[in-house]
Protein backbone atom coordinates (compact mmCIF):
# COMPACT_ATOMS: atom_id res chain seq x y z
CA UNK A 1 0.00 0.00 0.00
CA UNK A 2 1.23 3.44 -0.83
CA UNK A 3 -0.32 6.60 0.71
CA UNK A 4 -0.17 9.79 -1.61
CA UNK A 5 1.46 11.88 1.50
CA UNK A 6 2.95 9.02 3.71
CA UNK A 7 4.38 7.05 1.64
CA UNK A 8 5.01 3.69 1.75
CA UNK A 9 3.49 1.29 4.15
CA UNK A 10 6.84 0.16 5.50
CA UNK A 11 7.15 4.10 6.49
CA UNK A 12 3.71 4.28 7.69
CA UNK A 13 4.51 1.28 10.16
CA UNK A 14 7.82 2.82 11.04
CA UNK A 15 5.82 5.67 12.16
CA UNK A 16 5.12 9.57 10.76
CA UNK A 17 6.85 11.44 13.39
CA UNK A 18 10.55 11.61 14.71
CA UNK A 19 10.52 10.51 18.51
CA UNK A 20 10.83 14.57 19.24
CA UNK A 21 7.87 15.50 17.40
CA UNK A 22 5.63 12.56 18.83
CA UNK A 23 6.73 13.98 22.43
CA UNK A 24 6.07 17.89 21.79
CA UNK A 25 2.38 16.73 20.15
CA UNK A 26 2.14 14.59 23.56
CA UNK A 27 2.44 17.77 25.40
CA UNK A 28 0.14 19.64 23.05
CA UNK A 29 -2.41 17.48 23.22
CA UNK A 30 -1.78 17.90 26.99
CA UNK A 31 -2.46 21.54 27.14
CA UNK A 32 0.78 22.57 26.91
CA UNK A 33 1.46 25.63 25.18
CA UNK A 34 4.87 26.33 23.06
CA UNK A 35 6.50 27.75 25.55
CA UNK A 36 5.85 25.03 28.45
CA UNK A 37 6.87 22.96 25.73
CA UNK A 38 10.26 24.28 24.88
CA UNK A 39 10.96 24.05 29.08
CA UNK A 40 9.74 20.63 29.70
CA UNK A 41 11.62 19.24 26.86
CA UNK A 42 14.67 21.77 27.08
CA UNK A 43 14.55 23.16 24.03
CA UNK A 44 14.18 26.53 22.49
CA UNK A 45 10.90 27.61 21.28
CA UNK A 46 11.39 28.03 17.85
CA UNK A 47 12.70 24.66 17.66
CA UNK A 48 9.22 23.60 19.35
CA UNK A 49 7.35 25.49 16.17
CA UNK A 50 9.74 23.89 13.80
CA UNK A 51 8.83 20.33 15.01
CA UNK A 52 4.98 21.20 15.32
CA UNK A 53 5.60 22.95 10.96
CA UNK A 54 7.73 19.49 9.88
CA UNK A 55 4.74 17.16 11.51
CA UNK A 56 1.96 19.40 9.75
CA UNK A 57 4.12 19.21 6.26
CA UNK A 58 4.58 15.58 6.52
CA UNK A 59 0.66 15.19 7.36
CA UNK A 60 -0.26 17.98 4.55
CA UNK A 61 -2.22 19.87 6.52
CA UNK A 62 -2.18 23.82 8.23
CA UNK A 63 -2.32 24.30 11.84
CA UNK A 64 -1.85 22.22 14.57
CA UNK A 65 -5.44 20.95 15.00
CA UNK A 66 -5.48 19.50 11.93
CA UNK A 67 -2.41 17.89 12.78
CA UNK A 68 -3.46 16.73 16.35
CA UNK A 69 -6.79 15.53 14.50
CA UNK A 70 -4.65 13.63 11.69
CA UNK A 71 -2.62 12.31 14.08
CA UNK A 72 -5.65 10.66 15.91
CA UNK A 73 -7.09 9.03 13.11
CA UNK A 74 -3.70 7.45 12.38
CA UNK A 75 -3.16 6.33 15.72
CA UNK A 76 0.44 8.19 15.95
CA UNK A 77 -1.51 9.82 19.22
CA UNK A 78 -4.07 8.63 21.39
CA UNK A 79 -6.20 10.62 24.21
């Protein structure tokens, strides 16, 4: 099976996001804002934004709900 954005299935299984973005969307999706973010992982907040804008390009989508919400119907995130 080949998805049009994902790619292969062997990628798909392999997962969409880098271990880094899977744990800043894990805080997202746990009401953490960018900057909570950036201190709980120790990182700066623009690189907190760039993980959040390579996860939405890789998805093909704008804005972080959209990512959170493709991200759920994947099952890269759960609630």
């Amino acid at each position: 099976m080949h998805h049009p954005i994902l790619g292969s299935e062997e990628t798909m299984k392999k997962g969409i996001l880098t271990k880094r973005e899977r744990e800043v969307f894990e805080l997202l999706i746990n009401n953490y804002d960018t900057n909570e973010i950036a201190k709980a992982l120790k990182i700066s907040d623009k690189t907190v934004r760039n993980h959040i804008s390579n996860a939405m390009q890789k998805l093909g989508v704008k804005g972080r709900a959209g990512a959170v919400i493709e991200l759920l119907k994947l099952g890269e995130l759960s609630l």
